[in-house]
PDB file of N, CA and C in Angstrom:
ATOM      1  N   UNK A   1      12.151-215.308  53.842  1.00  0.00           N
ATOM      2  CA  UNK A   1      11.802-215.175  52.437  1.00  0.00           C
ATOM      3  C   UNK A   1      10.306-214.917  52.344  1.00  0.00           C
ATOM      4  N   UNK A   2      10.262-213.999  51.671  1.00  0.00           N
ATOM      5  CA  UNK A   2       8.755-213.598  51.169  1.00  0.00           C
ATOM      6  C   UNK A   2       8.148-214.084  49.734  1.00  0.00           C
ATOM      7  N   UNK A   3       7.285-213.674  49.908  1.00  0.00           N
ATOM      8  CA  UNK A   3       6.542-213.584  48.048  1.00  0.00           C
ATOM      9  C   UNK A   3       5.148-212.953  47.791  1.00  0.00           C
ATOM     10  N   UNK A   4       5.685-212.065  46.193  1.00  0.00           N
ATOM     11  CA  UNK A   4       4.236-210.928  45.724  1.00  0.00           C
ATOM     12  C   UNK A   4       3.747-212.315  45.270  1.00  0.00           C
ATOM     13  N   UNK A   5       2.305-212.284  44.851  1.00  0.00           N
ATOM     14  CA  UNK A   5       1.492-212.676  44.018  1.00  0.00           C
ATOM     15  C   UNK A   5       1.280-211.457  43.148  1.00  0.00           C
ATOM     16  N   UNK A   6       0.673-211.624  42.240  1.00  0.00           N
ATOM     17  CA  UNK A   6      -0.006-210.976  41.152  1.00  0.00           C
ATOM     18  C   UNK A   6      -0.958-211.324  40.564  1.00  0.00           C
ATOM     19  N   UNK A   7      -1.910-210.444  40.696  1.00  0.00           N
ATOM     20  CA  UNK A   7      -3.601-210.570  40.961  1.00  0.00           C
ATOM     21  C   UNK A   7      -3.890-211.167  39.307  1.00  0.00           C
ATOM     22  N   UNK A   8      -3.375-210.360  38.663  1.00  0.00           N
ATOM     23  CA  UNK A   8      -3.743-210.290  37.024  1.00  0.00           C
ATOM     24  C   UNK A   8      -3.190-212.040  36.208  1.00  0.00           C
ATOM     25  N   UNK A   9      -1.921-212.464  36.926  1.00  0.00           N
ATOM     26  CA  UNK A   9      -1.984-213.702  36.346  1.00  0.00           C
ATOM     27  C   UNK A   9      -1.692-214.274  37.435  1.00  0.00           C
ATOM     28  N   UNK A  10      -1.863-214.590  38.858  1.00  0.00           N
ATOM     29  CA  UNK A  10      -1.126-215.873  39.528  1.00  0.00           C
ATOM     30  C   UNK A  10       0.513-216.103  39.591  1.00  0.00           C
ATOM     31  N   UNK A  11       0.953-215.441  38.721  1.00  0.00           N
ATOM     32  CA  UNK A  11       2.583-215.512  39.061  1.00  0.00           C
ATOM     33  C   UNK A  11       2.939-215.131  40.732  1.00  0.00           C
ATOM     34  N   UNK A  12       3.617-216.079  41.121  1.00  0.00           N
ATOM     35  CA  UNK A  12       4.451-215.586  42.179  1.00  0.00           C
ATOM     36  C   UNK A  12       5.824-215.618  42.228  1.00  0.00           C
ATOM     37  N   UNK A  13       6.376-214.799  43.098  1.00  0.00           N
ATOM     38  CA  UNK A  13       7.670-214.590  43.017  1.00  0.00           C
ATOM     39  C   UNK A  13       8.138-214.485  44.192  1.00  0.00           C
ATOM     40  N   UNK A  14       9.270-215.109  44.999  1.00  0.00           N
ATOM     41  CA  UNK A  14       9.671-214.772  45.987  1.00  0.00           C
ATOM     42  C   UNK A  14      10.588-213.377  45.896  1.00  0.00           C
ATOM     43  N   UNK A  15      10.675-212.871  47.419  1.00  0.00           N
ATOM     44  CA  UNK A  15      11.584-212.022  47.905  1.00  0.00           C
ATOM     45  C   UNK A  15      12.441-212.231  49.181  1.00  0.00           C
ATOM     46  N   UNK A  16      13.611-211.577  48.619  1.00  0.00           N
ATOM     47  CA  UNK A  16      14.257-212.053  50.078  1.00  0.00           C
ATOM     48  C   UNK A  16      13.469-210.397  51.419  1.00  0.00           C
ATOM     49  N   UNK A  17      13.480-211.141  52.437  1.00  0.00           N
ATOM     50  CA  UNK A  17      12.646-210.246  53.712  1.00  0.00           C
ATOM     51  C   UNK A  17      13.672-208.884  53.626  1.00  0.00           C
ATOM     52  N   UNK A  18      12.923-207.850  53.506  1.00  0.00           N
ATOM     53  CA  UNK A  18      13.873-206.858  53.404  1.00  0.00           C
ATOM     54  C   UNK A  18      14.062-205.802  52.303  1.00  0.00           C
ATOM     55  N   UNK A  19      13.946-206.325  51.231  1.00  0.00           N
ATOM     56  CA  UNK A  19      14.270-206.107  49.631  1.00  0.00           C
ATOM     57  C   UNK A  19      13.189-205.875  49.347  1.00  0.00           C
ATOM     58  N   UNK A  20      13.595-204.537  48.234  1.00  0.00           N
ATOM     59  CA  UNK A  20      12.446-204.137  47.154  1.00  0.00           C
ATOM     60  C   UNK A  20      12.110-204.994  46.623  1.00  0.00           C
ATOM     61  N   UNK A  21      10.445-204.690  46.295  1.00  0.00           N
ATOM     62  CA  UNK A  21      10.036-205.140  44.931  1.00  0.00           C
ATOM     63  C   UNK A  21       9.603-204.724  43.741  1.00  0.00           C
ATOM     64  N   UNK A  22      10.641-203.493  43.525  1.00  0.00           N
ATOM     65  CA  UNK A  22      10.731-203.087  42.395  1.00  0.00           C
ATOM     66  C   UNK A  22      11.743-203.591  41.754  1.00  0.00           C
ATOM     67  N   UNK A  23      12.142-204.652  41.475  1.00  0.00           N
ATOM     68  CA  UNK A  23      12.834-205.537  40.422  1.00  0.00           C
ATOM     69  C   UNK A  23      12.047-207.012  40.161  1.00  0.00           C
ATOM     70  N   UNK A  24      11.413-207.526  40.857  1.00  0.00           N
ATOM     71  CA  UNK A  24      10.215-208.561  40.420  1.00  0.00           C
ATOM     72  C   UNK A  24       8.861-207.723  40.138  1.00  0.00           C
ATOM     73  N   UNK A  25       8.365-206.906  40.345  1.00  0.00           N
ATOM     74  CA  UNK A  25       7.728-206.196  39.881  1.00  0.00           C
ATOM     75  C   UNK A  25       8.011-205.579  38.331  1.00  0.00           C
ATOM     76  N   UNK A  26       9.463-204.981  37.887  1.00  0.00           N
ATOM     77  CA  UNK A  26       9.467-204.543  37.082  1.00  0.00           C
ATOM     78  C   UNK A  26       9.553-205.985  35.738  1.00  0.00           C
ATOM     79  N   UNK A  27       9.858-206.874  36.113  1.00  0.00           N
ATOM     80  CA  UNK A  27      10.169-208.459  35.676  1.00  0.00           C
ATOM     81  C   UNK A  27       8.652-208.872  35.011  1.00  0.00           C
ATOM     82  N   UNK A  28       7.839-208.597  35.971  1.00  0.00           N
ATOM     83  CA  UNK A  28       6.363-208.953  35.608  1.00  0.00           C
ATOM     84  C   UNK A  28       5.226-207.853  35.493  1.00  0.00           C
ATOM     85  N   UNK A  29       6.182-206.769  34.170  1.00  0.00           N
ATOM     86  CA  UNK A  29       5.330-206.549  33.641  1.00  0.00           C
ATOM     87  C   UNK A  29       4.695-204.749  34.619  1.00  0.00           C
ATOM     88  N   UNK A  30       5.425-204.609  35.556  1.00  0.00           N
ATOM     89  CA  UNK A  30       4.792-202.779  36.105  1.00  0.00           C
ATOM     90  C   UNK A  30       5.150-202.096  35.697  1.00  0.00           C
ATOM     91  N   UNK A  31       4.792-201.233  35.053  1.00  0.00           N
ATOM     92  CA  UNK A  31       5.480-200.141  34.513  1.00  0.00           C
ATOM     93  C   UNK A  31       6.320-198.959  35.112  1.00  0.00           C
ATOM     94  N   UNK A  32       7.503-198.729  35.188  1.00  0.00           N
ATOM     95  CA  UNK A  32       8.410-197.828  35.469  1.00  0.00           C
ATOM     96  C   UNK A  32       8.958-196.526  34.845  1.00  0.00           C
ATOM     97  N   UNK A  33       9.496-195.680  35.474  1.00  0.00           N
ATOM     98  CA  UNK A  33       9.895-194.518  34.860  1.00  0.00           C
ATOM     99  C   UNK A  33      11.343-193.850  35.508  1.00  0.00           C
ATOM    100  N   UNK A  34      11.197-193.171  36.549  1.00  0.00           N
ATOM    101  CA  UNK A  34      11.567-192.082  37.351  1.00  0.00           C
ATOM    102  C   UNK A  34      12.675-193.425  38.443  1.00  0.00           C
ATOM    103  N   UNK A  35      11.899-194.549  39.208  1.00  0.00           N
ATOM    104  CA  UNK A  35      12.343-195.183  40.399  1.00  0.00           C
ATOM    105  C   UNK A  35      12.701-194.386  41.307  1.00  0.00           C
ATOM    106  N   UNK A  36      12.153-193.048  41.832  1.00  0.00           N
ATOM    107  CA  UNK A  36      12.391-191.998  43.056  1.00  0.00           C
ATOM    108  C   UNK A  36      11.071-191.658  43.567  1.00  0.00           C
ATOM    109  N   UNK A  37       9.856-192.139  42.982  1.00  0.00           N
ATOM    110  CA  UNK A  37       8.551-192.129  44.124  1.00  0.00           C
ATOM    111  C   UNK A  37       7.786-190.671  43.413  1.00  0.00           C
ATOM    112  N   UNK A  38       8.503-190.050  42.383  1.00  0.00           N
ATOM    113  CA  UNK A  38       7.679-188.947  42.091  1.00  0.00           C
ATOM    114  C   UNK A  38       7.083-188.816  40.261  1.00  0.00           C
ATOM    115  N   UNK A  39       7.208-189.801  39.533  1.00  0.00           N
ATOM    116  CA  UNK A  39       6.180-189.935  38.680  1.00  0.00           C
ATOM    117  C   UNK A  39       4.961-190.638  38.846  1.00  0.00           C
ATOM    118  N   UNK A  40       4.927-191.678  39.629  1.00  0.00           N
ATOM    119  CA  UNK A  40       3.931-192.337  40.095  1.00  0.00           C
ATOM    120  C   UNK A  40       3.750-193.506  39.036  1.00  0.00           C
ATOM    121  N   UNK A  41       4.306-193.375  37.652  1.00  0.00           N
ATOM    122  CA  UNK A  41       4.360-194.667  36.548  1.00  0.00           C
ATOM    123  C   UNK A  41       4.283-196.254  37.420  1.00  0.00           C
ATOM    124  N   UNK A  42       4.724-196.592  38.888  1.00  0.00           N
ATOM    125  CA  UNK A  42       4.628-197.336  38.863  1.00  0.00           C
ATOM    126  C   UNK A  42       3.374-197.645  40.053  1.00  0.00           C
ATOM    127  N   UNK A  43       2.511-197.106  40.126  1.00  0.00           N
ATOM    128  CA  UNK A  43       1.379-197.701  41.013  1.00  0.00           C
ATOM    129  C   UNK A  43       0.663-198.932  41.270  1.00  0.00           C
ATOM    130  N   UNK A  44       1.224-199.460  42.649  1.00  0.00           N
ATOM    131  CA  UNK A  44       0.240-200.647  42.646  1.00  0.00           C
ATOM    132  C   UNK A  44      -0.868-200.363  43.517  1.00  0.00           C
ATOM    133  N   UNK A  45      -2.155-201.827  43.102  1.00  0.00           N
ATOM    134  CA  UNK A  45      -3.110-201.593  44.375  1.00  0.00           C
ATOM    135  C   UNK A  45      -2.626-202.990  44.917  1.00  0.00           C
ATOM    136  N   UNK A  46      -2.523-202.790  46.636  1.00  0.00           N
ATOM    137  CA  UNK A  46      -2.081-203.799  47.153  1.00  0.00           C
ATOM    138  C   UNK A  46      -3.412-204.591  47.632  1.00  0.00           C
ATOM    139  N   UNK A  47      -3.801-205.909  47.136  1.00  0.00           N
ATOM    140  CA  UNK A  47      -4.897-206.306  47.588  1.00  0.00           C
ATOM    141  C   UNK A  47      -5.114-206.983  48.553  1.00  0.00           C
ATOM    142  N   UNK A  48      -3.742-207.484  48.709  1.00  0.00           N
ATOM    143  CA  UNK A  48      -3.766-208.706  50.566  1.00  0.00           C
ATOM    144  C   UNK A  48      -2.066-208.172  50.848  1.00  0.00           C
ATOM    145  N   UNK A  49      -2.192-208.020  52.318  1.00  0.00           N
ATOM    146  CA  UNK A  49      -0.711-208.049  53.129  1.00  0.00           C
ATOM    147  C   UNK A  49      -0.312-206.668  52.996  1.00  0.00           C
ATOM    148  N   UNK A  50      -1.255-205.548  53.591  1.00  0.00           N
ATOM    149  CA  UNK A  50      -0.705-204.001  53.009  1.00  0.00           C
ATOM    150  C   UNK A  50       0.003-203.930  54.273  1.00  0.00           C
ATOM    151  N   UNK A  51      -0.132-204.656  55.401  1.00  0.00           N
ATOM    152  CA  UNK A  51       0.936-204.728  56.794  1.00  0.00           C
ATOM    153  C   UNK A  51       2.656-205.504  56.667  1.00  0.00           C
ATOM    154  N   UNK A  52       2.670-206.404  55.561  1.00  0.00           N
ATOM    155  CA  UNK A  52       3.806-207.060  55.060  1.00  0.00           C
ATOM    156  C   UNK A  52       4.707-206.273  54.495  1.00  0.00           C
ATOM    157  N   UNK A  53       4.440-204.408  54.094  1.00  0.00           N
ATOM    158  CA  UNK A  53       5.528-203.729  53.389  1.00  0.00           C
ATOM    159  C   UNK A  53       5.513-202.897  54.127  1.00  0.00           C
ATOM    160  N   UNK A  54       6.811-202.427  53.556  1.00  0.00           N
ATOM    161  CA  UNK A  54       7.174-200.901  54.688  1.00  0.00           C
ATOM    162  C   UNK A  54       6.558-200.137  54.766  1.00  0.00           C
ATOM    163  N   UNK A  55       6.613-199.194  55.909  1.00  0.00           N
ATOM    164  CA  UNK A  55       5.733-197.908  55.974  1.00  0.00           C
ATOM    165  C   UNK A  55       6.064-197.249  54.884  1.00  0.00           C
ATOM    166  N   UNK A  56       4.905-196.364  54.664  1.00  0.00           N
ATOM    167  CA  UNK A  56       4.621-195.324  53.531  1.00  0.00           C
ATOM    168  C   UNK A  56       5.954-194.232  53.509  1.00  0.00           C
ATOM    169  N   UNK A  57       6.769-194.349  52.576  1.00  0.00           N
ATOM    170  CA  UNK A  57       7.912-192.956  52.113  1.00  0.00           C
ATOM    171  C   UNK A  57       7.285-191.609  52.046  1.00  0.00           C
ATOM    172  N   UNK A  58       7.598-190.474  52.159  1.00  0.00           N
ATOM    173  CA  UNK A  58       7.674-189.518  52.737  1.00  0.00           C
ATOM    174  C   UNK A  58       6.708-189.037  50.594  1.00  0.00           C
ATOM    175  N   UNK A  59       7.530-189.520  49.819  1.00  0.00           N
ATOM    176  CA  UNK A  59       7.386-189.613  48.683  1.00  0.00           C
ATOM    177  C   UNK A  59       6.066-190.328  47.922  1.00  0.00           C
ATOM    178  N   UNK A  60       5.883-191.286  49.083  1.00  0.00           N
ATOM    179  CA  UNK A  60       4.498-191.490  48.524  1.00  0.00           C
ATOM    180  C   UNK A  60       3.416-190.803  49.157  1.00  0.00           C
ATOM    181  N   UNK A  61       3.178-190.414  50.506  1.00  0.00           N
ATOM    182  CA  UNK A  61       2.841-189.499  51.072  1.00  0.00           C
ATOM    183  C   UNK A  61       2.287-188.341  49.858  1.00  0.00           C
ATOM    184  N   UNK A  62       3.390-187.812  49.646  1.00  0.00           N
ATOM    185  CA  UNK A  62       3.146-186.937  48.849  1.00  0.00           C
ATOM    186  C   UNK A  62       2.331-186.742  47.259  1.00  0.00           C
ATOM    187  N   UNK A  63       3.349-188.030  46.553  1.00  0.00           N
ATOM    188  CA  UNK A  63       2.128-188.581  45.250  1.00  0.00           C
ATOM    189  C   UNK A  63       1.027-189.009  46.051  1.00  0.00           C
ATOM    190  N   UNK A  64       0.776-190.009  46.608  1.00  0.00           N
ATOM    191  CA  UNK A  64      -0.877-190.622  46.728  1.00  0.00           C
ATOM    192  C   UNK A  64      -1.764-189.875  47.739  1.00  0.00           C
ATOM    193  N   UNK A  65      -1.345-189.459  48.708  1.00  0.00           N
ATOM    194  CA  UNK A  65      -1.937-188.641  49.533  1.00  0.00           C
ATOM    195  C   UNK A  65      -2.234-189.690  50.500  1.00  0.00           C
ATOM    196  N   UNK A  66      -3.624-189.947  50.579  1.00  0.00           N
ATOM    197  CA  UNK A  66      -4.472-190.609  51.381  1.00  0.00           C
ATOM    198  C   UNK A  66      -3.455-192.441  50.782  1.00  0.00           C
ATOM    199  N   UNK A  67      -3.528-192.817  52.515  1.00  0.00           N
ATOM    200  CA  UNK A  67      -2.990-194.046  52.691  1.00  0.00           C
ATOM    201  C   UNK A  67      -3.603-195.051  52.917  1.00  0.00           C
ATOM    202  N   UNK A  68      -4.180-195.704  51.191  1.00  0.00           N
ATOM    203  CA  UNK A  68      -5.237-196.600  51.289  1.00  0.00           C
ATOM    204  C   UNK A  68      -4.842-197.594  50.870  1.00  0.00           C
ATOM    205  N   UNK A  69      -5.385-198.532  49.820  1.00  0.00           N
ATOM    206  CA  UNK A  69      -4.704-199.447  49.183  1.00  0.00           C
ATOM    207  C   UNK A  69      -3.631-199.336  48.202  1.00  0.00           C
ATOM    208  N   UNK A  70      -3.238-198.040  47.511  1.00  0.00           N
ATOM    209  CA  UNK A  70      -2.271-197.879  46.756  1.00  0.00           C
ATOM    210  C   UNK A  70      -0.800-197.700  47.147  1.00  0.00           C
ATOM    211  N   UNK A  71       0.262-197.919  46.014  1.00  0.00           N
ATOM    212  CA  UNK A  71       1.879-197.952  46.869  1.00  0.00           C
ATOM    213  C   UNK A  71       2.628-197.778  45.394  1.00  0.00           C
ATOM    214  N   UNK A  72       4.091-197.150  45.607  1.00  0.00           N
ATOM    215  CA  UNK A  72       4.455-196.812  44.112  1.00  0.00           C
ATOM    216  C   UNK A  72       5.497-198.030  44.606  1.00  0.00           C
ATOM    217  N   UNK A  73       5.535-198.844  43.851  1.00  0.00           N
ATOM    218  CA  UNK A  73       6.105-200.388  43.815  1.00  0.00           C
ATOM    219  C   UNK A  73       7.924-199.948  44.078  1.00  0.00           C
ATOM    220  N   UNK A  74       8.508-198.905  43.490  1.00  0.00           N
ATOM    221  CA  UNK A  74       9.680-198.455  44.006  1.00  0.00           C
ATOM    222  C   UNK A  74      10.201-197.716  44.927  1.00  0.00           C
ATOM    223  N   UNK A  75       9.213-197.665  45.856  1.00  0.00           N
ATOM    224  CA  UNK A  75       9.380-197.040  47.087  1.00  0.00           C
ATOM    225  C   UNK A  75       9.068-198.661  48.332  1.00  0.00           C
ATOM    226  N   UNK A  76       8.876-199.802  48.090  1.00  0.00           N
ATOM    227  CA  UNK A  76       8.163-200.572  48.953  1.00  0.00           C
ATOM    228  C   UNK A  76       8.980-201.859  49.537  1.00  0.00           C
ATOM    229  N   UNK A  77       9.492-202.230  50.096  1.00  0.00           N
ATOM    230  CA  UNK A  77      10.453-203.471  50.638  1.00  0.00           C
ATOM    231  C   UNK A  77       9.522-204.250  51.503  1.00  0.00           C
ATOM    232  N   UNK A  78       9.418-205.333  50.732  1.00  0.00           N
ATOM    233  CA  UNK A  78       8.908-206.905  52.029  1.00  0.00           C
ATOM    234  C   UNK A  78       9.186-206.809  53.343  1.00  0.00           C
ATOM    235  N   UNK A  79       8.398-206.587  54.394  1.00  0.00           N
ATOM    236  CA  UNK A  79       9.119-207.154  55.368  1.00  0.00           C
ATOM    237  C   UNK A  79       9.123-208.408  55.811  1.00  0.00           C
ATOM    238  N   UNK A  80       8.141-209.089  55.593  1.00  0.00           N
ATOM    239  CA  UNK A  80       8.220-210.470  55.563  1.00  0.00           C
ATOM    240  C   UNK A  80       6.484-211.079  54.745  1.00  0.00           C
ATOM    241  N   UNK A  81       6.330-212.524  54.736  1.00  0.00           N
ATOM    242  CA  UNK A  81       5.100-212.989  54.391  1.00  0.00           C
ATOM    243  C   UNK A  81       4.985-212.859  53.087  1.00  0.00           C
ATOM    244  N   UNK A  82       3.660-212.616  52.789  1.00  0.00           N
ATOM    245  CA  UNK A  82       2.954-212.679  51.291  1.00  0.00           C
ATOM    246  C   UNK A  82       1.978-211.242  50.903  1.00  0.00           C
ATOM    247  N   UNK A  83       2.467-211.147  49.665  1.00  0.00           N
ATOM    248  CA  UNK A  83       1.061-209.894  49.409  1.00  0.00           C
ATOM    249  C   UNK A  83       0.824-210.119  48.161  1.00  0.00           C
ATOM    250  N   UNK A  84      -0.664-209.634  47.704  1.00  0.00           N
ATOM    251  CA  UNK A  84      -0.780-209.993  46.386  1.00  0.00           C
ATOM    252  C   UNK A  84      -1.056-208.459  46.075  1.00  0.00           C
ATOM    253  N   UNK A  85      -0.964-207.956  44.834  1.00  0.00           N
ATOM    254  CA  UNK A  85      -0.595-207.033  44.089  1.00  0.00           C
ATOM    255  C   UNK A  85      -1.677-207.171  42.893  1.00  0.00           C
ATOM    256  N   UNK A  86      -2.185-205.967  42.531  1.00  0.00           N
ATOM    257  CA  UNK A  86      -3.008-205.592  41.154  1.00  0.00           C
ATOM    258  C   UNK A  86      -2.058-204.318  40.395  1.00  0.00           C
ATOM    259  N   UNK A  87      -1.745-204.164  39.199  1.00  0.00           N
ATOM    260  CA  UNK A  87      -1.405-202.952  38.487  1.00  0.00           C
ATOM    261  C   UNK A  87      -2.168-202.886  37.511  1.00  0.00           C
TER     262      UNK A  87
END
């Protein structure tokens, strides 16, 4: 079991290891659109644990380009631990 933080209020939320977090994400407040990686509506900046989520989709690649601190929250699954999150 994992868990996001969220930079903006301290909420945390667990995840099970494995699983998106684009459904506790969308819960607290990220904004969504598309959920296929190509509007980009849901951008996070990941501020701790950018090694705790999956590698970068082919899809974000493409929206964000450069693979820095940003991640489109419906492209991203826990793999394990903690990360905290800004939107």
């Amino acid at each position: 079991m994992g868990k996001v933080i969220f930079d903006h209020s301290g909420e945390e939320r667990e995840v099970l290891d494995g699983d998106l977090i684009a459904p506790i994400c969308e819960e607290s407040g990220v904004p969504f659109a598309c959920t296929e990686g190509v509007c980009g509506t849901c951008v996070i900046e990941v501020v701790e644990g950018m090694e705790q989520l999956s590698a970068f989709t082919q899809e974000e690649e493409d929206f964000l380009g450069d693979q820095g601190k940003e991640r489109l929250a419906c492209q991203c699954r826990l793999k394990s631990g903690v990360i905290k999150i800004r939107f």
